[in-house]
Protein backbone atom coordinates (compact mmCIF):
# COMPACT_ATOMS: atom_id res chain seq x y z
CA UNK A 1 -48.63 9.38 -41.56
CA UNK A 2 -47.16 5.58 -41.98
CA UNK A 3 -48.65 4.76 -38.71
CA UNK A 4 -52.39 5.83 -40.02
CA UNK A 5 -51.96 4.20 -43.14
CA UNK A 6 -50.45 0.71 -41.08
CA UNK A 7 -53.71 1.06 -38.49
CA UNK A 8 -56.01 1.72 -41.31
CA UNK A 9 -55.04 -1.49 -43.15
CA UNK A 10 -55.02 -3.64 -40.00
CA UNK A 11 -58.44 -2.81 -39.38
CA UNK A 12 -59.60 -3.19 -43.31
CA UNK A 13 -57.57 -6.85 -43.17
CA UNK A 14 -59.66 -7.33 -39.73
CA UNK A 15 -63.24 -6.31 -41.19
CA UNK A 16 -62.85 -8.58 -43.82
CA UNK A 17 -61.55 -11.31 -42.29
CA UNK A 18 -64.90 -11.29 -39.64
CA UNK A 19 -66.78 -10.71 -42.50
CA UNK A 20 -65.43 -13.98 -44.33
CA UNK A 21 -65.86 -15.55 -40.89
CA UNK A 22 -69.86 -14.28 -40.92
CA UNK A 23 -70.33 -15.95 -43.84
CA UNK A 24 -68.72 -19.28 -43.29
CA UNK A 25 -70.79 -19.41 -40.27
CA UNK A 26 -73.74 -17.66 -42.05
CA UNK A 27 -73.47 -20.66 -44.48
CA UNK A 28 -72.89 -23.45 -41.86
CA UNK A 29 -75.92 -22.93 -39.89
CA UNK A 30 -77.86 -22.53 -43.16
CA UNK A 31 -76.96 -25.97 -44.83
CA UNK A 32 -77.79 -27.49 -40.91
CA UNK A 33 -81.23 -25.88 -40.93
CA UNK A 34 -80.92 -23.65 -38.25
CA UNK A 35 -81.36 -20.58 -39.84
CA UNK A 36 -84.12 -18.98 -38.76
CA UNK A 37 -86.43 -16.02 -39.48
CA UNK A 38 -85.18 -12.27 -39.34
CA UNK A 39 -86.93 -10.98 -36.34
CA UNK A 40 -87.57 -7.38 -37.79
CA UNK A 41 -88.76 -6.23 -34.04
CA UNK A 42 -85.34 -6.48 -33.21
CA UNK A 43 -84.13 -4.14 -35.87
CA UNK A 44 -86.36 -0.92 -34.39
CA UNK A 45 -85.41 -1.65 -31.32
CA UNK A 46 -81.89 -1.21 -32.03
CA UNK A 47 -83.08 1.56 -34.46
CA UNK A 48 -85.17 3.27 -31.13
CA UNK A 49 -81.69 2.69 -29.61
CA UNK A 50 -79.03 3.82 -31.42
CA UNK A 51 -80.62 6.83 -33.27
CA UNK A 52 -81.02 9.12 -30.25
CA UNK A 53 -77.48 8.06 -28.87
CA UNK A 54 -75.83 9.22 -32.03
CA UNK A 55 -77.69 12.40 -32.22
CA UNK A 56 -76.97 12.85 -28.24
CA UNK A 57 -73.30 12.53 -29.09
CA UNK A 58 -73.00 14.97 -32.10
CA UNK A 59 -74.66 17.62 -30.18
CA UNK A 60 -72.64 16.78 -27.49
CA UNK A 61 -69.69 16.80 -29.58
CA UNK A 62 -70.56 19.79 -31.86
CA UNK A 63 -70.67 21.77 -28.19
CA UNK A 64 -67.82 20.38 -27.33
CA UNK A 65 -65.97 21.72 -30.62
CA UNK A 66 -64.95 17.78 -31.37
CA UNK A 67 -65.60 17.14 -34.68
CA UNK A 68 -69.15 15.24 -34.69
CA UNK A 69 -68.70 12.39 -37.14
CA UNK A 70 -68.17 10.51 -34.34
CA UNK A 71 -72.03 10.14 -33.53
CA UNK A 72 -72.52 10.57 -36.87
CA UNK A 73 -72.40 6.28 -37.97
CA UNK A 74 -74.58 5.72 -34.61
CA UNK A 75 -77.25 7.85 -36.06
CA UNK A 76 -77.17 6.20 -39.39
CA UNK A 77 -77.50 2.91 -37.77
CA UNK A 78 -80.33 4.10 -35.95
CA UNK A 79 -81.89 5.40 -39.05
CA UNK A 80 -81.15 2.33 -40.82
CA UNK A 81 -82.71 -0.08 -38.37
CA UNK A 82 -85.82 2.03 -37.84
CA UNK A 83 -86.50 2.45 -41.77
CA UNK A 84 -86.26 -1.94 -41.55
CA UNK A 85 -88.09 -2.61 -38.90
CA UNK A 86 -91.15 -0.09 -39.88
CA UNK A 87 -90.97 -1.03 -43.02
CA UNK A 88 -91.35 -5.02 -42.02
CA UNK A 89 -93.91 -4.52 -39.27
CA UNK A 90 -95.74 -7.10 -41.12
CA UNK A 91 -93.31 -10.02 -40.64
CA UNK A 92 -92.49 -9.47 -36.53
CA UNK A 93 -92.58 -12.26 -34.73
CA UNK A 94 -95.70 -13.18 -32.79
CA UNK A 95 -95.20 -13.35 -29.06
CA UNK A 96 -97.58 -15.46 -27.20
């Protein structure tokens, strides 16, 4: 059980050290004036993407007597993505 608890706080320390490292760099590009727009056609792409992969893998998995949580944050990202980029249809980018 000490190794779980050791793994588990290496990868916390690591999430929120690429997090920090997101926003430095979030921040950076921000002050230079290269941030641009949120391309929301992106975001249900991704959605279109990831949502029937993680529903593919919990069946799969559920089948496979695996325990299925481990499609289970695919889907919601999926879900997620495909709520944000319906939702700001209005903003996508133009392509011409």
């Amino acid at each position: 059980m000490n190794d779980s608890v050791s793994v588990m706080s290496l990868l916390l320390l690591v999430g929120i050290l690429v997090t920090l490292l997101l926003v430095v760099v979030l921040r950076k590009r921000k002050r230079a004036g290269k941030a641009g727009e949120t391309d929301y056609k992106a975001f249900l792409i991704m959605g279109v993407a990831f949502l029937p992969t993680g529903f593919a893998m919990m069946i799969v998995y559920f089948f496979a007597e695996l325990p299925f949580e481990i499609g289970l944050p695919l889907f919601a990202l999926g879900l997620i993505y495909l709520i944000i980029g319906l939702v700001n249809r209005d903003k996508w980018k133009k392509t011409e």
